[in-house]
Protein backbone atom coordinates (compact mmCIF):
# COMPACT_ATOMS: atom_id res chain seq x y z
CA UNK A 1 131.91 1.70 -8.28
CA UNK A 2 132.94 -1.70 -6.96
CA UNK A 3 134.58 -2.29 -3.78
CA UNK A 4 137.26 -4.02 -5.82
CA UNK A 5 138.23 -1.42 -8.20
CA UNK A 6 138.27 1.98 -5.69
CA UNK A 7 140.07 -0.24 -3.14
CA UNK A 8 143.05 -0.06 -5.94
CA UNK A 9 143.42 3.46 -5.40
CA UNK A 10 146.03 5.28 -3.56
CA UNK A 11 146.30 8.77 -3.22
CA UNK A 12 149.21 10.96 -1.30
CA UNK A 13 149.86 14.91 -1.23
CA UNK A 14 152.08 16.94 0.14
CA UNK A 15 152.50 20.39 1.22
CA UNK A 16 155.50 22.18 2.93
CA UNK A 17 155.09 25.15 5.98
CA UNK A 18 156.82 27.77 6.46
CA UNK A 19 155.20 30.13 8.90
CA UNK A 20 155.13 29.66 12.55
CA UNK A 21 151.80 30.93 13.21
CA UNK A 22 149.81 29.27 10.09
CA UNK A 23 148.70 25.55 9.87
CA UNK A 24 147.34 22.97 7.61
CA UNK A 25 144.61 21.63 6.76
CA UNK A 26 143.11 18.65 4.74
CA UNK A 27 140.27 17.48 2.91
CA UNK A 28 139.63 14.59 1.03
CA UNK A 29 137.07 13.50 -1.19
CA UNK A 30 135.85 9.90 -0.62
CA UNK A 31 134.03 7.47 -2.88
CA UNK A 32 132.06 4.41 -1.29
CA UNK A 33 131.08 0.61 -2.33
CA UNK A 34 129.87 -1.92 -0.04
CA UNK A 35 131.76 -4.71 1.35
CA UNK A 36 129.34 -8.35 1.79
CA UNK A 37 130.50 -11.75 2.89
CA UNK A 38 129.19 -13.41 -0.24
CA UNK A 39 125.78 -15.37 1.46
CA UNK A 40 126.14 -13.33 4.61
CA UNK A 41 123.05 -11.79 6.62
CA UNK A 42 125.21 -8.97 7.51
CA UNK A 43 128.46 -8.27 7.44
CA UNK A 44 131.21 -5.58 10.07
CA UNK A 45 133.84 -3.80 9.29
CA UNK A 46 136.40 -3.68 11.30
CA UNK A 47 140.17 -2.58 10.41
CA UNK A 48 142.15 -1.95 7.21
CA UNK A 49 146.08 -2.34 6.81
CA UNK A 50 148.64 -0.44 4.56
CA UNK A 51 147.92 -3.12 1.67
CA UNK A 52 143.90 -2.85 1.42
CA UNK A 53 143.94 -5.84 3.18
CA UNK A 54 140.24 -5.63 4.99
CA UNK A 55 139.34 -8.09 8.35
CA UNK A 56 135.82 -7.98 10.11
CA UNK A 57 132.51 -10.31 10.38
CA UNK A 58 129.88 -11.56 9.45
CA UNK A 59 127.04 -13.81 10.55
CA UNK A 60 126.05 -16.50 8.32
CA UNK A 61 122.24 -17.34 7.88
CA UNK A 62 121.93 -19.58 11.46
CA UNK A 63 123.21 -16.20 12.79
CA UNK A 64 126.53 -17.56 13.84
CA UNK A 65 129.52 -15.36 13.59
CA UNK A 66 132.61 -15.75 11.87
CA UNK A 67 135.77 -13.61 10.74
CA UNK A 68 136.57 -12.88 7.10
CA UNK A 69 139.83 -10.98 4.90
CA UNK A 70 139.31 -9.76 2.44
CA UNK A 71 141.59 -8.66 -0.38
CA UNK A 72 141.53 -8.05 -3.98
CA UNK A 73 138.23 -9.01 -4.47
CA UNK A 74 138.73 -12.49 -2.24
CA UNK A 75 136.99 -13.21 0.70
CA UNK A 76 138.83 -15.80 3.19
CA UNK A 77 136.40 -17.12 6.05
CA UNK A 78 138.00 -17.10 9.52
CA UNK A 79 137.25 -19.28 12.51
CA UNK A 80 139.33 -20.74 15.89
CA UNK A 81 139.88 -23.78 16.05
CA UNK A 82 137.17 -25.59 17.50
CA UNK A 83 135.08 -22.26 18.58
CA UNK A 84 131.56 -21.39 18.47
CA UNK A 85 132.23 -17.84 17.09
CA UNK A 86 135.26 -16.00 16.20
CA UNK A 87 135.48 -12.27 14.95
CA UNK A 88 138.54 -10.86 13.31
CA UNK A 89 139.30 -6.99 14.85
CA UNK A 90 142.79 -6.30 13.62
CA UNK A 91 145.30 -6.74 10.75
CA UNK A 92 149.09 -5.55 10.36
CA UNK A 93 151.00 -5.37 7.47
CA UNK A 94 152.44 -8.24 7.53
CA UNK A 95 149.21 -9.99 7.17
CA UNK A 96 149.03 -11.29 11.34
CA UNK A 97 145.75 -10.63 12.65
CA UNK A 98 143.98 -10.87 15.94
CA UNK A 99 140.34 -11.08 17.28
CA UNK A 100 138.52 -12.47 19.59
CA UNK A 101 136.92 -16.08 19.71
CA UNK A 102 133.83 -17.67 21.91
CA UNK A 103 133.49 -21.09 23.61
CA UNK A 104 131.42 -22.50 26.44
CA UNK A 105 132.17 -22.19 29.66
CA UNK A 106 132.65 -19.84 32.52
CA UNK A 107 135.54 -17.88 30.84
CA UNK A 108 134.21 -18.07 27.08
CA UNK A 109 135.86 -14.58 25.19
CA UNK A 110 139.07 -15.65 24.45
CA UNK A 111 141.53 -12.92 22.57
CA UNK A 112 143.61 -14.45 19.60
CA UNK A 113 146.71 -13.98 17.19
CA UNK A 114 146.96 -16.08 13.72
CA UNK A 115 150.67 -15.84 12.61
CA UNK A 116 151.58 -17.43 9.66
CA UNK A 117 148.84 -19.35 9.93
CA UNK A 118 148.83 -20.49 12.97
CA UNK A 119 146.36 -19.49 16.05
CA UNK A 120 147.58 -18.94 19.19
CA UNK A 121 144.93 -18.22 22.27
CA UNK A 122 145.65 -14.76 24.24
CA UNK A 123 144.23 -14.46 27.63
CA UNK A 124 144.59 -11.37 30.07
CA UNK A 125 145.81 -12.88 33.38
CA UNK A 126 143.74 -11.08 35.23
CA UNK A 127 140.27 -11.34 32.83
CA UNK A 128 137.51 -12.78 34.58
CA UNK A 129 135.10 -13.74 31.62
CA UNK A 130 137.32 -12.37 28.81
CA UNK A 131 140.20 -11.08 26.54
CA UNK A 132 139.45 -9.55 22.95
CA UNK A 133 142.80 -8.07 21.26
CA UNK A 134 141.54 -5.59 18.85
CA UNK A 135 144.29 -4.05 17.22
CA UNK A 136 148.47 -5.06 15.83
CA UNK A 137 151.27 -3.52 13.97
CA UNK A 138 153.95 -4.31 12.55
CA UNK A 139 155.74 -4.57 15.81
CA UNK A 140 153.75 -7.19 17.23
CA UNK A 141 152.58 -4.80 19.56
CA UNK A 142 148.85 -5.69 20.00
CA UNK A 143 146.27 -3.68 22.37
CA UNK A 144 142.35 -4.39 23.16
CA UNK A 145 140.33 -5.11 26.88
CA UNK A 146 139.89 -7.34 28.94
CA UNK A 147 136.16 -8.31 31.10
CA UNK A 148 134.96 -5.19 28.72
CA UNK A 149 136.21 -2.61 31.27
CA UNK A 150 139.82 -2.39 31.24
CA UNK A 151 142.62 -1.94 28.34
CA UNK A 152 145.67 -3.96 27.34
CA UNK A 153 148.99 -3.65 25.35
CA UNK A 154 150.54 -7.19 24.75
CA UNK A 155 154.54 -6.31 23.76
CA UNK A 156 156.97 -8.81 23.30
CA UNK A 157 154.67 -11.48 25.44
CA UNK A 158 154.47 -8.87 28.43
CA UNK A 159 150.92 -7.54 29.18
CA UNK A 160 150.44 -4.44 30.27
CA UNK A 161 147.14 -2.80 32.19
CA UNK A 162 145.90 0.43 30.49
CA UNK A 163 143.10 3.01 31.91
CA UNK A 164 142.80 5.73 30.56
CA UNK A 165 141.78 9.04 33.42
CA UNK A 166 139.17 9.32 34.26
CA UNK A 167 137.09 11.28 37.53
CA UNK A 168 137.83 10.23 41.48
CA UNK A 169 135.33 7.73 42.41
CA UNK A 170 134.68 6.29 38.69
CA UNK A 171 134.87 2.56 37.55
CA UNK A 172 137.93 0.90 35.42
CA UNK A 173 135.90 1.35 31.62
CA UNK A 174 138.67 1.68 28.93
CA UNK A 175 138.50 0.20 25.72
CA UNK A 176 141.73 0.05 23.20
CA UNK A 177 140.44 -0.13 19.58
CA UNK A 178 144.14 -0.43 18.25
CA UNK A 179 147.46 0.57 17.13
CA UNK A 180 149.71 2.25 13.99
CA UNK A 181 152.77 1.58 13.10
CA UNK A 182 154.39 4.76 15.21
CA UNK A 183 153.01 3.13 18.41
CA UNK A 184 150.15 5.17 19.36
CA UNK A 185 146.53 3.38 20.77
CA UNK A 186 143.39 4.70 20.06
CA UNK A 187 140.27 4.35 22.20
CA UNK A 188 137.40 5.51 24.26
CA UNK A 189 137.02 5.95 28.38
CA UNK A 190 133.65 6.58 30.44
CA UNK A 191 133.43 9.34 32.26
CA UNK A 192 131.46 12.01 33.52
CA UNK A 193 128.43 10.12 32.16
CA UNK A 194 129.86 9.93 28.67
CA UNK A 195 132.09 8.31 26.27
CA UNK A 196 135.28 10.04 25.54
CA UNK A 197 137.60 9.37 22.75
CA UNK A 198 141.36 9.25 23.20
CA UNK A 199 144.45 8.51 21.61
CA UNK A 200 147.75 7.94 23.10
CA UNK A 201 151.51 6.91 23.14
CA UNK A 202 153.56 6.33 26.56
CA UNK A 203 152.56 9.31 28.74
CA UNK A 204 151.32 11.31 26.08
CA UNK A 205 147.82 11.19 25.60
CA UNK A 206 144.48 13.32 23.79
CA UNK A 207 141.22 13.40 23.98
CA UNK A 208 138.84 13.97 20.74
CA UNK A 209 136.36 16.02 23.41
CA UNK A 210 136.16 18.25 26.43
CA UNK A 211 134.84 16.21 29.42
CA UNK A 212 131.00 16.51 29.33
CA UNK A 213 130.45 16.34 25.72
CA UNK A 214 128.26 13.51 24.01
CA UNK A 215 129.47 9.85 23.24
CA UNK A 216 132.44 9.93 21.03
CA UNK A 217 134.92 7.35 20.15
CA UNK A 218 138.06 7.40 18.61
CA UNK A 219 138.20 3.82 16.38
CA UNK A 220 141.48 3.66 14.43
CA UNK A 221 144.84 5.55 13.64
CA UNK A 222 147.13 5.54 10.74
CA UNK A 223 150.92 6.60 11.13
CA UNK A 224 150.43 9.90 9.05
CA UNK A 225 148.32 10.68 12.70
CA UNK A 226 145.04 10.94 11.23
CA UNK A 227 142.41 9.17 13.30
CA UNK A 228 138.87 8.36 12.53
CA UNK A 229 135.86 7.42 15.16
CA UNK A 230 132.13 8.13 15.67
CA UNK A 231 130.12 10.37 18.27
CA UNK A 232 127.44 7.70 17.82
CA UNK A 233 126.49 4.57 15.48
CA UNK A 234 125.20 7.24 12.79
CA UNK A 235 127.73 9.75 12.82
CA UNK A 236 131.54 9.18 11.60
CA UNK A 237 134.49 11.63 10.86
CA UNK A 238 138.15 11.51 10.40
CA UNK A 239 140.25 14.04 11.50
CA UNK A 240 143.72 14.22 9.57
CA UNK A 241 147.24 14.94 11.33
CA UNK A 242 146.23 15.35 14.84
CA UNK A 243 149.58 13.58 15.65
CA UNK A 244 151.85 14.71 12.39
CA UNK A 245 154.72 14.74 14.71
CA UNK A 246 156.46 12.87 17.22
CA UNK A 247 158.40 15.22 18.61
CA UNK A 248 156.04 17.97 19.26
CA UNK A 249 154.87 19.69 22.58
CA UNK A 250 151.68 19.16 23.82
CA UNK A 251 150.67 23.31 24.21
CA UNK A 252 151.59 23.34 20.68
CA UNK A 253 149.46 20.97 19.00
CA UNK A 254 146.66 22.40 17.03
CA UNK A 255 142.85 21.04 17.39
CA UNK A 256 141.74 19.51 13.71
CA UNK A 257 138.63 19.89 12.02
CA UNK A 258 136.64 16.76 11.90
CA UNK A 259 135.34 15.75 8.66
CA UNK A 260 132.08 13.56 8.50
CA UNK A 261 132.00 10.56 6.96
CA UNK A 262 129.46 8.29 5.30
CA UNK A 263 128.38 6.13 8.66
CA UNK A 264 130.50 4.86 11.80
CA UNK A 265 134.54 4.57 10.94
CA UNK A 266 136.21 1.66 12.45
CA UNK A 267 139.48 1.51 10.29
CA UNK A 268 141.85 3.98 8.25
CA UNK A 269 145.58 2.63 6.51
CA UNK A 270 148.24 5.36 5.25
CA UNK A 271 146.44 5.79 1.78
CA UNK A 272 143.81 7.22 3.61
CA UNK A 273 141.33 4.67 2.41
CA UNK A 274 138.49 3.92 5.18
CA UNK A 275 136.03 1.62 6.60
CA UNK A 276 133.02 1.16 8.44
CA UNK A 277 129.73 0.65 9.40
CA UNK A 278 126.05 2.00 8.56
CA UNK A 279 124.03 1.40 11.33
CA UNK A 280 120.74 2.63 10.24
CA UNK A 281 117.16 1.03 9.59
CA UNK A 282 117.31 -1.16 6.45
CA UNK A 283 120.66 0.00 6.10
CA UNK A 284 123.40 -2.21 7.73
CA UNK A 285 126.39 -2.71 6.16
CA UNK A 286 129.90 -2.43 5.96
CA UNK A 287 131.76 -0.09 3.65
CA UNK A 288 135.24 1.20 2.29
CA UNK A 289 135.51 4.89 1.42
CA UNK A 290 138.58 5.55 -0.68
CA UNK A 291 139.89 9.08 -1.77
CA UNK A 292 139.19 10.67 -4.88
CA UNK A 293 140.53 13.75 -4.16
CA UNK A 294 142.64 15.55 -1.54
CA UNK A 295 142.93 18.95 -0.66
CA UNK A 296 145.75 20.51 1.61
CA UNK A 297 145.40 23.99 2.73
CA UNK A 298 148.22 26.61 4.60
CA UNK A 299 147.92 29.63 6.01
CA UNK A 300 146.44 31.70 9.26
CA UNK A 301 145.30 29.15 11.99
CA UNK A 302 141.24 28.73 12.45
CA UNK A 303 139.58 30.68 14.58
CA UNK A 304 142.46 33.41 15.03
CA UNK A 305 141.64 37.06 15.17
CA UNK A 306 144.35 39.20 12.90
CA UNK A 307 144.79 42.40 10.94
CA UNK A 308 145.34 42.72 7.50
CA UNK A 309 145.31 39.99 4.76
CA UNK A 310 144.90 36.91 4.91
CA UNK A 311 147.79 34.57 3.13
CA UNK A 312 146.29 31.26 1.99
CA UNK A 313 147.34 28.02 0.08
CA UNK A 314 146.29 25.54 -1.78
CA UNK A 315 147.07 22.39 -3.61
CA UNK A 316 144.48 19.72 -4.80
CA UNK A 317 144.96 15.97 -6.34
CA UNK A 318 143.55 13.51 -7.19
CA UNK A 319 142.01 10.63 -9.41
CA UNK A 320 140.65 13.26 -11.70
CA UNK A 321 142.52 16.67 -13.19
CA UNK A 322 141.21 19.03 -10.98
CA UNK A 323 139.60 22.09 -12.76
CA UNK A 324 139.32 25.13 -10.28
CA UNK A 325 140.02 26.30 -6.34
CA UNK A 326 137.52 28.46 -5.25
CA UNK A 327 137.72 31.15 -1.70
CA UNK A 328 134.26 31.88 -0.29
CA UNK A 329 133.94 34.53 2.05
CA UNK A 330 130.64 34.59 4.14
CA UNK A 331 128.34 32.51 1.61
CA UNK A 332 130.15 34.31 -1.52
CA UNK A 333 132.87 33.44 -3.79
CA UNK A 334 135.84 36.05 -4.33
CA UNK A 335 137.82 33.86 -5.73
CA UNK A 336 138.43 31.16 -8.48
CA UNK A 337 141.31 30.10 -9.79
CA UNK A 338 141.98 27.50 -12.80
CA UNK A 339 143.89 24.24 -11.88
CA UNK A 340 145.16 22.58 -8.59
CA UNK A 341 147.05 25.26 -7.14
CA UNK A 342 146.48 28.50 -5.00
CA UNK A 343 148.26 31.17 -3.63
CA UNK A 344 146.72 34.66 -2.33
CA UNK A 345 146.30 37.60 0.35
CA UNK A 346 142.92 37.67 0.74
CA UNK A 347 141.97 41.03 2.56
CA UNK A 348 138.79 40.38 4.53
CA UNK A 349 136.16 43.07 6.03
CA UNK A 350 136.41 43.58 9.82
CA UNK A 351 134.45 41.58 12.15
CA UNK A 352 134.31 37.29 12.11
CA UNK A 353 134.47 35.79 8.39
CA UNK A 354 133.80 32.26 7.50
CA UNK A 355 136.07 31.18 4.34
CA UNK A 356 135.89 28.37 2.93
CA UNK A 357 138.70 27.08 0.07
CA UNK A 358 136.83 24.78 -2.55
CA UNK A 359 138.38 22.48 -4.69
CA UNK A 360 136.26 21.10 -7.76
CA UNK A 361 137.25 18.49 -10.05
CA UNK A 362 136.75 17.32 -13.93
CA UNK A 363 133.80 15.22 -12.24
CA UNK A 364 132.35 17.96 -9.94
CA UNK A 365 133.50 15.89 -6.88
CA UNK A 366 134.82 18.67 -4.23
CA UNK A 367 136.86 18.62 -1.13
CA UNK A 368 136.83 21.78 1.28
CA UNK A 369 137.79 23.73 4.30
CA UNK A 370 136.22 26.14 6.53
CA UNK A 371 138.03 28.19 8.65
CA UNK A 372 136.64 30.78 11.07
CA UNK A 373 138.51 34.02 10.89
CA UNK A 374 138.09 37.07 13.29
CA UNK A 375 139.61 41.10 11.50
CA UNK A 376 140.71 43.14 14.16
């Protein structure tokens, strides 16, 4: 499938709660094309709006970098004024996007905005060697680093120092990889010897990993709060929801499953439609994922320990009818049940199960989640 005809698709599901102590989950079911600067020796990913509208790079065959959007099929070459390189990083809806550009001289990364079609330079006043604005929304409000050790926000022509915590004694190293439409960044600090994704809005902020756990990053956020990231070049997930509301307290919020992805994610709009970056041997490229199915899932929250049944539900959508849900319970399916909805008790033996709710559609493309579930 072209990158043109899955980027058409859109696909949205809903599912109402009820209980206080259940939760839900989602899974979605991606399809992937490449995406290649037409002549290009390699081509980057690098952010996605609410319109499909895709911005990243490329270098050319002298190995000089430029920007490109793309949309629709169309490719539109990007370059600063008068710069020797110029990378596009970030796109709103409203079709402004911002970068980062490179010239000689002492102070040559230069952060950028083109608005209506005009570029206007960015600079951190307190960058050394350079600015690079990585993300915008629909606000104007645009975040990235400066000198490639502290973060940004740029609001209403104010900028505004961001580091994220980090241990007593460490070095300023926050990056800001961008921002939704409800205001909240997304990024990565180091500390403790380790990358450590993070998203954030005002004083509320989350990390994707305990301190001490390997490189992870957290790349991109829509405004449904689902963000996506890598915990190296090879290894990309999405996690849906972690931020479904705005008004929540922080004791409350529940810790998503991560899903994997295809390769690195650097990008994810409202539709759910992603993109990226293989980084592998003989396989670099950039790519757009886009949902062919989703399934939503309610009832007992993972990793609980309970008595009695288990009450679970399901509903699945997507570009094809979908022909079954399926339970499995510890490597065995119980249960199957025609069409794209489910609604049980599921008694369960004592002890830890693992179930896992299947959906399958007319293709055999499936979506699924695990949850870990201890029976008094």
């Amino acid at each position: 499938m072209s990158a043109k005809a899955v980027i058409a698709v859109l696909i949205a599901v809903a599912l109402s709660t009820s209980s206080s102590d259940a939760q839900n989950y989602t899974s979605v079911a991606y399809a992937y094309a490449k995406i290649a600067f037409p002549g290009a020796a390699l081509t980057i990913a690098n952010a996605i709006n609410d319109n499909n509208v895709i911005v990243g790079s490329f270098f050319d065959t002298n190995s000089s970098v430029h920007g490109f959007v793309y949309w629709k099929g169309n490719y539109e070459q990007v370059d600063y004024p008068g710069s020797s390189e110029t990378e596009v990083l970030g796109i709103n809806d409203n079709a402004d996007i911002v970068g980062v550009y490179q010239i000689v001289g002492p102070l040559n990364f230069h952060g950028f905005l083109r608005h209506n079609g005009q570029f206007t330079s960015l600079d951190v006043p307190q960058a050394e060697f350079g600015t690079k604005v990585f993300g915008i929304n629909r606000d104007m409000t645009m975040v990235g680093s400066f000198d490639d050790s502290q973060g940004f926000i740029l609001k209403r022509g104010a900028f505004t120092v961001f580091n994220a915590p980090q241990l007593p004694g460490e070095g300023f190293q926050t990056q800001l990889n961008g921002i939704n439409n409800n205001g909240w960044s997304s990024g990565q600090v180091f500390s403790g010897g380790a990358w450590r994704g993070f998203w954030f809005r005002e004083q509320d902020i989350d990390f994707l990993q305990p301190l001490g756990s390997s490189d992870n990053q957290v790349t991109g956020m829509n405004r449904r709060g689902d963000i996506v990231g890598c915990h190296d070049a090879t290894s990309g997930f999405v996690s849906f929801e972690v931020e479904p509301s705005k008004n929540k307290q922080e004791e409350k919020e529940p810790l998503q499953p991560q899903q994997k992805l295809a390769s690195c994610a650097s990008g994810i709009n409202y539709a759910r439609v992603v993109v990226g970056n293989y980084f592998q041997v003989n396989q670099i490229a950039a790519f757009v994922g886009v949902p062919q199915m989703t399934l939503r899932v309610h009832g007992t929250a993972d990793q609980s320990s309970i008595t009695g049944p288990v009450r679970l539900s399901a509903m699945a959508s997507g570009l094809h009818p979908v022909r079954q849900i399926q339970i499995w319970s510890n490597y065995h399916k119980i249960i199957t049940v025609k069409g794209a909805f489910l609604n049980t008790r599921l008694p369960l033996p004592k002890g830890l199960n693992r179930v896992v709710i299947v959906a399958v559609d007319s293709k055999n493309k499936t979506a699924k989640v695990a949850l870990r579930l201890t029976v008094r």
